[in-house]
N, C-alpha and C. Protein backbone atom coordinates (compact mmCIF):
# COMPACT_ATOMS: atom_id res chain seq x y z
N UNK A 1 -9.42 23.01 25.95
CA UNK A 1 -9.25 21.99 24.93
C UNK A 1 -8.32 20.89 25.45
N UNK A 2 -8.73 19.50 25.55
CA UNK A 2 -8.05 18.45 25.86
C UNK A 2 -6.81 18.29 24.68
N UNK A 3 -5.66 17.46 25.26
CA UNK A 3 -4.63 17.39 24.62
C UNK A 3 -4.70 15.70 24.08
N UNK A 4 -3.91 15.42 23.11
CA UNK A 4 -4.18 14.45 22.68
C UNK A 4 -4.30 13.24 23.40
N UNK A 5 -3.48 12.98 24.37
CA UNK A 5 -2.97 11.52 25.67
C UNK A 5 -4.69 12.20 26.21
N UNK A 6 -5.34 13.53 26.58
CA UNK A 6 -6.21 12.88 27.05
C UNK A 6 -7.78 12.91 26.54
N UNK A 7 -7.29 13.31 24.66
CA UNK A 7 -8.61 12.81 24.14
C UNK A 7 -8.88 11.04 24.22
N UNK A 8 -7.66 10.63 23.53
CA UNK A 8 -7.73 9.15 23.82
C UNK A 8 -7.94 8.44 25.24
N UNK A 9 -7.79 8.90 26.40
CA UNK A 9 -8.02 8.17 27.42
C UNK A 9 -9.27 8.51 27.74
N UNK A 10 -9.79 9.63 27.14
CA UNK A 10 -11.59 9.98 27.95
C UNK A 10 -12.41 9.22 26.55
N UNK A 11 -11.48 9.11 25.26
CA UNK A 11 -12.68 8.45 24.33
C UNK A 11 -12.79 6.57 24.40
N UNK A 12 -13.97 6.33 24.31
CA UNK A 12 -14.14 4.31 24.20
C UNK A 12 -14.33 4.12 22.86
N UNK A 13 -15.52 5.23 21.59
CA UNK A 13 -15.50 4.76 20.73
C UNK A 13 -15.41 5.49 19.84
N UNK A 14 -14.13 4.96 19.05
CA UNK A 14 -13.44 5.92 17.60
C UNK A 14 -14.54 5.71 17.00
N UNK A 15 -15.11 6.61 15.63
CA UNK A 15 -15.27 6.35 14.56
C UNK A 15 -13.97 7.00 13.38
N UNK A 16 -13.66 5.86 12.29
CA UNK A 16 -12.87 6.28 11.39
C UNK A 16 -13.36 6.02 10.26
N UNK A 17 -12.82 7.26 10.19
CA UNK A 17 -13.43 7.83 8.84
C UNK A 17 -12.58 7.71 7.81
N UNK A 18 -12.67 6.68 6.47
CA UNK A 18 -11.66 6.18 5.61
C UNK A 18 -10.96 5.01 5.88
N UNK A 19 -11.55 4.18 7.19
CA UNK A 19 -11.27 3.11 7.26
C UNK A 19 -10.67 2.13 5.93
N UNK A 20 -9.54 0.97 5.99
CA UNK A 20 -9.31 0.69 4.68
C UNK A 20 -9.30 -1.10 4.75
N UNK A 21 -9.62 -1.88 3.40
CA UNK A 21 -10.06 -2.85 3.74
C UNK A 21 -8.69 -3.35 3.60
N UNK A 22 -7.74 -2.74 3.16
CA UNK A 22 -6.46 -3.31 3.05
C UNK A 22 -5.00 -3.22 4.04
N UNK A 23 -4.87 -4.67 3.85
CA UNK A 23 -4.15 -4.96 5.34
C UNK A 23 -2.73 -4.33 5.34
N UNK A 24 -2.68 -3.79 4.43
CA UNK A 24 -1.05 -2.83 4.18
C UNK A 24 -1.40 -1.76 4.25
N UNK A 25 -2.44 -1.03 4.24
CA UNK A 25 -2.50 0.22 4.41
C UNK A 25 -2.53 0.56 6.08
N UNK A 26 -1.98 1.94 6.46
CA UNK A 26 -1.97 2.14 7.74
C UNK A 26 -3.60 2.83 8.13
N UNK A 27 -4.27 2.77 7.19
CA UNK A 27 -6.10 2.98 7.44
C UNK A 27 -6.89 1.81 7.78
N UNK A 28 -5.82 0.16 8.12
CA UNK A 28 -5.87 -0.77 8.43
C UNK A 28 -5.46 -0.99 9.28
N UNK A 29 -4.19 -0.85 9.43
CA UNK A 29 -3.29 -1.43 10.66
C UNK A 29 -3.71 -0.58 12.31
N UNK A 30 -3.65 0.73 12.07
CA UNK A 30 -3.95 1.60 12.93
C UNK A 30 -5.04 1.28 13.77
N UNK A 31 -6.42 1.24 13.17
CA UNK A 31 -7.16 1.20 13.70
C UNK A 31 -7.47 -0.29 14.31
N UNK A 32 -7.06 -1.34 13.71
CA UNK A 32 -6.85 -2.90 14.00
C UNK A 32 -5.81 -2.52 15.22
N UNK A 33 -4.71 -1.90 15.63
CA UNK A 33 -4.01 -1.88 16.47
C UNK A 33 -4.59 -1.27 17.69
N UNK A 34 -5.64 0.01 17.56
CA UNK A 34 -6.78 0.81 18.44
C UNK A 34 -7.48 -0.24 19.23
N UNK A 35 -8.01 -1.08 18.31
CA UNK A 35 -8.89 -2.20 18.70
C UNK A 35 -8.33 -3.31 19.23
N UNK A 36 -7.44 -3.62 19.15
CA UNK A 36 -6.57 -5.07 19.98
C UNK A 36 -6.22 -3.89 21.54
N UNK A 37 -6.17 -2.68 21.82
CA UNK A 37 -5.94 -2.54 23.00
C UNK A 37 -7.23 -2.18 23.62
N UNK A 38 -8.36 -2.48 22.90
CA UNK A 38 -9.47 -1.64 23.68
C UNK A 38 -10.11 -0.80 23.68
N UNK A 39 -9.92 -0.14 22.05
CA UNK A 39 -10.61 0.77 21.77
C UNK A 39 -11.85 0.49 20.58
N UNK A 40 -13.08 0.86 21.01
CA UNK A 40 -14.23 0.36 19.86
C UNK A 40 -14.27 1.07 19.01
N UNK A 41 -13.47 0.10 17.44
CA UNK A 41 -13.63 0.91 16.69
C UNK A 41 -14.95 0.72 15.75
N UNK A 42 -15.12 1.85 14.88
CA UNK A 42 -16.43 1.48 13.90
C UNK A 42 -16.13 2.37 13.00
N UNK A 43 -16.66 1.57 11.96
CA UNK A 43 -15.26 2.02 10.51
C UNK A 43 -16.41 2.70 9.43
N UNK A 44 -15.95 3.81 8.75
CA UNK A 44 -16.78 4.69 7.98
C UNK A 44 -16.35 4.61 6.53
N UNK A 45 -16.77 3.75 5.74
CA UNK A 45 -16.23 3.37 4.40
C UNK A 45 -16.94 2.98 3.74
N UNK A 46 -17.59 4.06 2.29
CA UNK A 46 -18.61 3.74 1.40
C UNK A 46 -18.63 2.25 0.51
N UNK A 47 -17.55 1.29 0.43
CA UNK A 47 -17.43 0.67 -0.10
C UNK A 47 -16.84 -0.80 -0.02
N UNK A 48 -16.98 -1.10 1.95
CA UNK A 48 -17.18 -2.11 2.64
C UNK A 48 -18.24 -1.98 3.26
N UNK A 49 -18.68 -3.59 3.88
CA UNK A 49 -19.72 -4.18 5.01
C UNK A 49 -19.41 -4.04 6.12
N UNK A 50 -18.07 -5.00 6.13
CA UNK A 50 -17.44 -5.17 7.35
C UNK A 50 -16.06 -4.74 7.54
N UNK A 51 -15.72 -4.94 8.40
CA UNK A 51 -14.37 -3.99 8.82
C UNK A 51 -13.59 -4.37 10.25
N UNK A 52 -12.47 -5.29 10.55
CA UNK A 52 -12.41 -5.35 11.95
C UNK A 52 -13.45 -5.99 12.34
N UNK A 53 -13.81 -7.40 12.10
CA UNK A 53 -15.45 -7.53 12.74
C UNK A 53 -16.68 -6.82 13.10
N UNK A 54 -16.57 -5.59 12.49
CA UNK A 54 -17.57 -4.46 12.98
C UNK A 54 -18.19 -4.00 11.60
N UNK A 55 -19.66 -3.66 11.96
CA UNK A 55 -20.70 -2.98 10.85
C UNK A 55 -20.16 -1.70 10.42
N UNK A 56 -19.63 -2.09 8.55
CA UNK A 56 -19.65 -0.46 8.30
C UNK A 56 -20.21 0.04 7.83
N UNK A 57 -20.61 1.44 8.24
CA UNK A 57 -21.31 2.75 7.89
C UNK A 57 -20.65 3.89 6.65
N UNK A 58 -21.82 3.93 6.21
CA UNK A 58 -21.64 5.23 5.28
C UNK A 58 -20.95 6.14 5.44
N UNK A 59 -21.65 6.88 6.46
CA UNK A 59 -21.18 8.32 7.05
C UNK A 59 -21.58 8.04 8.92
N UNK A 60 -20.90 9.31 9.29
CA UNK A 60 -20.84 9.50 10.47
C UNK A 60 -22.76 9.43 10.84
N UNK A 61 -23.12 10.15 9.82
CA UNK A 61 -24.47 10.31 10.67
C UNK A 61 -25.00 8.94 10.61
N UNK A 62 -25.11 7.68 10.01
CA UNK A 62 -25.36 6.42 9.72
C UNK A 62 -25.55 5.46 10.79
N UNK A 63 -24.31 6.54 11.93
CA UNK A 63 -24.18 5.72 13.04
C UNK A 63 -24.87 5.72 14.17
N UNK A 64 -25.74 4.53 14.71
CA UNK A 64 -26.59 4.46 15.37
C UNK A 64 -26.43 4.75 16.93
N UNK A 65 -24.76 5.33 17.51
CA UNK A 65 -24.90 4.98 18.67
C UNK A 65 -23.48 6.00 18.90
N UNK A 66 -23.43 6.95 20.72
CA UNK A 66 -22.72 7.71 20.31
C UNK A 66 -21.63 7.52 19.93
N UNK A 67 -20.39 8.43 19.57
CA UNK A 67 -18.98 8.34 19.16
C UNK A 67 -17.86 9.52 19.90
N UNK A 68 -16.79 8.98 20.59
CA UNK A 68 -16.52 9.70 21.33
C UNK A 68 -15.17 10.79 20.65
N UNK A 69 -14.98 10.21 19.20
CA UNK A 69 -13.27 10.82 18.89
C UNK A 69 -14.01 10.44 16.91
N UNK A 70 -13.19 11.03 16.25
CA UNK A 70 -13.50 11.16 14.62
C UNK A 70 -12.16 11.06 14.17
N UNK A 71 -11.67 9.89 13.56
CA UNK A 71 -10.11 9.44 13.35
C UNK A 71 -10.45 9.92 11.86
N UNK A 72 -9.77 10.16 11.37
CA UNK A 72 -9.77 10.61 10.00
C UNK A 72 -8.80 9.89 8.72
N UNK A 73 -8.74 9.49 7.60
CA UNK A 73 -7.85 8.70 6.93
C UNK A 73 -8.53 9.24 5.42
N UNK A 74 -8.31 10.12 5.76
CA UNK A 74 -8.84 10.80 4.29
C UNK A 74 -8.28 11.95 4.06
N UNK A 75 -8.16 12.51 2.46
CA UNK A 75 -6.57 13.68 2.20
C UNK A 75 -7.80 14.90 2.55
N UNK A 76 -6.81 15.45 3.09
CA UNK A 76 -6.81 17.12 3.60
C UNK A 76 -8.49 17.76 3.34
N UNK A 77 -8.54 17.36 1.78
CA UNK A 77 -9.57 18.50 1.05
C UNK A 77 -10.43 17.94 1.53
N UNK A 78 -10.80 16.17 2.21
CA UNK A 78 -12.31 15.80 2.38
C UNK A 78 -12.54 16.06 3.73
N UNK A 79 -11.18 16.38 4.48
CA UNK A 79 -11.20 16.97 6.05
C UNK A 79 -12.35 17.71 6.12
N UNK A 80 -12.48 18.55 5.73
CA UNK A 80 -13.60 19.79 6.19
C UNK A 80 -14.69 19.29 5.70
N UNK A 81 -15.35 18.60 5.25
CA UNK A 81 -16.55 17.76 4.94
C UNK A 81 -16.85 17.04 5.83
N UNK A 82 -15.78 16.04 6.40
CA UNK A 82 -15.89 15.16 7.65
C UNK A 82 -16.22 15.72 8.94
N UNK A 83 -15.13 16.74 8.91
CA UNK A 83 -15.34 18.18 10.76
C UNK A 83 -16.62 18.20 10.56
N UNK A 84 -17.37 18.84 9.21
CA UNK A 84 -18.32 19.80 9.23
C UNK A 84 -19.64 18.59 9.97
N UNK A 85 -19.23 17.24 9.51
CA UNK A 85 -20.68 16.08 9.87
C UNK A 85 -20.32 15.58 10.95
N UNK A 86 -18.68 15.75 11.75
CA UNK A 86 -18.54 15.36 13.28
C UNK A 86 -19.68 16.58 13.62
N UNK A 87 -19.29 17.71 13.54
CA UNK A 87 -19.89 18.91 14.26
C UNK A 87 -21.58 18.95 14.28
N UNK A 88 -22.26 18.21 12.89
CA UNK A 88 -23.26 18.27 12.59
C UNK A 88 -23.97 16.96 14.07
N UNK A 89 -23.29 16.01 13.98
CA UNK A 89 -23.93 14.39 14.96
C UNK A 89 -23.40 14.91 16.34
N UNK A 90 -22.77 15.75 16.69
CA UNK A 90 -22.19 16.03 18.01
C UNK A 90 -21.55 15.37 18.47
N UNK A 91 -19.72 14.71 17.93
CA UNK A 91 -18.76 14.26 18.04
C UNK A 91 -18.26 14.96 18.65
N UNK A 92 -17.62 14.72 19.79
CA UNK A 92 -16.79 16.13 20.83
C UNK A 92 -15.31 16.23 20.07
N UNK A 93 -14.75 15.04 19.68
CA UNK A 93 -13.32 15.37 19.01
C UNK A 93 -13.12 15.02 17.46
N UNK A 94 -11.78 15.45 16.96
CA UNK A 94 -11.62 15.35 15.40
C UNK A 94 -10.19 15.10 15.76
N UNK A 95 -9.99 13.85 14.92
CA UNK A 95 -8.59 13.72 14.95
C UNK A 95 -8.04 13.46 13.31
N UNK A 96 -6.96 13.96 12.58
CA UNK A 96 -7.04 13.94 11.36
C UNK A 96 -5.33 13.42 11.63
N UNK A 97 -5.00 12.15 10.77
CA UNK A 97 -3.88 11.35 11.18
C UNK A 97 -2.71 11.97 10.63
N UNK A 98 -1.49 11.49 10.45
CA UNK A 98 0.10 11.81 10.04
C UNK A 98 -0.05 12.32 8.90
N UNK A 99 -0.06 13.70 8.34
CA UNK A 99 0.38 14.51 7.09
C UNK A 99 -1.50 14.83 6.77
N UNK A 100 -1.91 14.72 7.30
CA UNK A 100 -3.07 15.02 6.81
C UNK A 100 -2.99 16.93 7.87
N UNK A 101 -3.73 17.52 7.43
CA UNK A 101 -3.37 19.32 7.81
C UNK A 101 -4.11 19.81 7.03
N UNK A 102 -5.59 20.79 7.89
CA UNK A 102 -6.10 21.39 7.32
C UNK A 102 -6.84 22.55 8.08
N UNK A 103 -6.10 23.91 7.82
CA UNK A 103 -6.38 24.47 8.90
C UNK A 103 -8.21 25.44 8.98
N UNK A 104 -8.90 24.91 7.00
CA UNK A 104 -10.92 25.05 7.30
C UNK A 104 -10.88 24.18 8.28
N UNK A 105 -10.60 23.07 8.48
CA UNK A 105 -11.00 21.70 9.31
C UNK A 105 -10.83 22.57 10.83
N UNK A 106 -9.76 22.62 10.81
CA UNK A 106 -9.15 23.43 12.43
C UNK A 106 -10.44 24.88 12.72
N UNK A 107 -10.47 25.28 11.90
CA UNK A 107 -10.88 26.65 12.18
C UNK A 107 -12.84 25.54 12.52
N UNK A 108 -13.24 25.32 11.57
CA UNK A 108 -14.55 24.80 11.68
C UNK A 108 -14.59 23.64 13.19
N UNK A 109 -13.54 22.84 13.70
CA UNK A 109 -13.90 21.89 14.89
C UNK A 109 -13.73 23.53 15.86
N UNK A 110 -12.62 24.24 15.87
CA UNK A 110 -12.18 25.01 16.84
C UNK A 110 -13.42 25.96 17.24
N UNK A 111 -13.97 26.39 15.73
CA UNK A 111 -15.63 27.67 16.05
C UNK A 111 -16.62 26.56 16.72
N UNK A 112 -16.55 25.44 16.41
CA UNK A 112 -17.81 24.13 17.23
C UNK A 112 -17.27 23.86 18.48
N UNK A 113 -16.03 24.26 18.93
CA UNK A 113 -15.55 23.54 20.01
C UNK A 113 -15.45 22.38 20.57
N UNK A 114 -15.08 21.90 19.55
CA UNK A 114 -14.08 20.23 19.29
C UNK A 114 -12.71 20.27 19.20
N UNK A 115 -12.70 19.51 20.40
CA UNK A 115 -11.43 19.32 20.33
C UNK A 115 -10.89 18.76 18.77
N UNK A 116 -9.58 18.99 19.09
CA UNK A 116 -8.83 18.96 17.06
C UNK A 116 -7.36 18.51 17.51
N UNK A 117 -7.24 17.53 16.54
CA UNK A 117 -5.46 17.24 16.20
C UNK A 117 -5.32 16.81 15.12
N UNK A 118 -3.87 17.21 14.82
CA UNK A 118 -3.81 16.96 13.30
C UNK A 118 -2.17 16.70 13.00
N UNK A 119 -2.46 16.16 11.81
CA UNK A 119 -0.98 15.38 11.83
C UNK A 119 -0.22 14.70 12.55
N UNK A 120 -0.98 13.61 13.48
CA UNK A 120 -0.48 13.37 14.10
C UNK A 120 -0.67 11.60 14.12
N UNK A 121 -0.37 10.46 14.83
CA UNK A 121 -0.93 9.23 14.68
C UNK A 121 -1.82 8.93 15.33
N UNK A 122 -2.52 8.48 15.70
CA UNK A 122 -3.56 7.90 16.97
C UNK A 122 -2.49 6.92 17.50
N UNK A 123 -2.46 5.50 17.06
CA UNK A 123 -1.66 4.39 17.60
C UNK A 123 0.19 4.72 18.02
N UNK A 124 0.55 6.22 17.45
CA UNK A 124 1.69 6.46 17.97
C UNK A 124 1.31 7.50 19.49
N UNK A 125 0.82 7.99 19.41
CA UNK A 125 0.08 8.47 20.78
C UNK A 125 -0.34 7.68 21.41
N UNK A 126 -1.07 7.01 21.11
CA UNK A 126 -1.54 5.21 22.42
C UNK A 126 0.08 4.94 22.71
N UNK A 127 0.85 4.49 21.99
CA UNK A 127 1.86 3.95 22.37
C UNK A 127 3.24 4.29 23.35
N UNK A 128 3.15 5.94 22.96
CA UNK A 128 4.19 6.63 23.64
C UNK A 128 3.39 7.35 25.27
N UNK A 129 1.74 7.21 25.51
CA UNK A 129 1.09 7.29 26.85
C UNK A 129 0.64 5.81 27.23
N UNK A 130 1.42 4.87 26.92
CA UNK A 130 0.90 3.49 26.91
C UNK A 130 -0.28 3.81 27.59
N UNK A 131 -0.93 3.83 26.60
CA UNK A 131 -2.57 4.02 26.97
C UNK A 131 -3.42 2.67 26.15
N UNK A 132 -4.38 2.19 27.11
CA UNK A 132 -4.94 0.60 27.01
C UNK A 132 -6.38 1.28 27.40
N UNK A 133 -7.22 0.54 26.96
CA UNK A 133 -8.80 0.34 27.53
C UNK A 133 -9.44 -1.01 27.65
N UNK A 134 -7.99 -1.70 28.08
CA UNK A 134 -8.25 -3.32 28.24
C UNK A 134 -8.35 -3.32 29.98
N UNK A 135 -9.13 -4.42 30.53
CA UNK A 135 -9.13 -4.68 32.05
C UNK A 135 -8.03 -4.76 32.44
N UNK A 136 -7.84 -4.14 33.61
CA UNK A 136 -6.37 -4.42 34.46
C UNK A 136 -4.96 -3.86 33.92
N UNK A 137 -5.46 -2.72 32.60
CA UNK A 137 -4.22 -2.29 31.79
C UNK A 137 -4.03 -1.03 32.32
């Protein structure tokens, strides 16, 4: 099982799941911060178009093209709904952000063998492996 510094350096394109259209929320900032270093994001939110300049999708399965990591921004209980449709499209990782903890989620990526993290940040992990997917970074 890869560790977090090197799910993010082997993944190009997040999908997040709970993406938020609001610029104060960190289901905004985060993934807007993913994407200014280079990471493609594509945002999973029943109740936007667009997102970050990018087409949003329903659900994971919606998405037309592969996905290398499953950012998560949704509470605990919808975790294991989300694992269960990474596991279903063949997402290799699940990442479920700061205070979010759910150990159906863990047990269901861990029996699929997906990689899993949890509680943790994405953009505070980019930051502390200054990790970029920009040219020349």
């Amino acid at each position: 099982m890869r560790n977090a510094q090197q799910i993010l350096a082997d993944s190009a394109v997040i999908a997040v799941v709970g993406a938020s259209r609001d610029p104060g929320k960190p289901a905004h900032t985060v993934p807007a911060q993913m994407q200014r270093y280079g990471w493609r994001i594509i945002p999973v939110n029943p109740y936007a178009d667009e997102l970050f300049g990018e087409k949003v999708y329903r659900s994971l399965a919606d998405i037309p093209e592969p996905v290398d990591l499953v950012n998560v921004f949704r509470p605990a209980g919808d975790a294991v709904d989300v694992v269960r449709e990474a596991v279903a499209v063949g997402v290799p990782a699940v990442w479920l952000q700061l205070d979010i903890v759910s150990a159906e989620a863990r047990r269901i990526a861990t029996e699929a063998g997906l990689d899993y993290v949890e509680d943790r940040c994405i953009a505070v992990e980019r930051a502390v492996g200054r990790l970029s997917r920009l040219p020349g970074a």
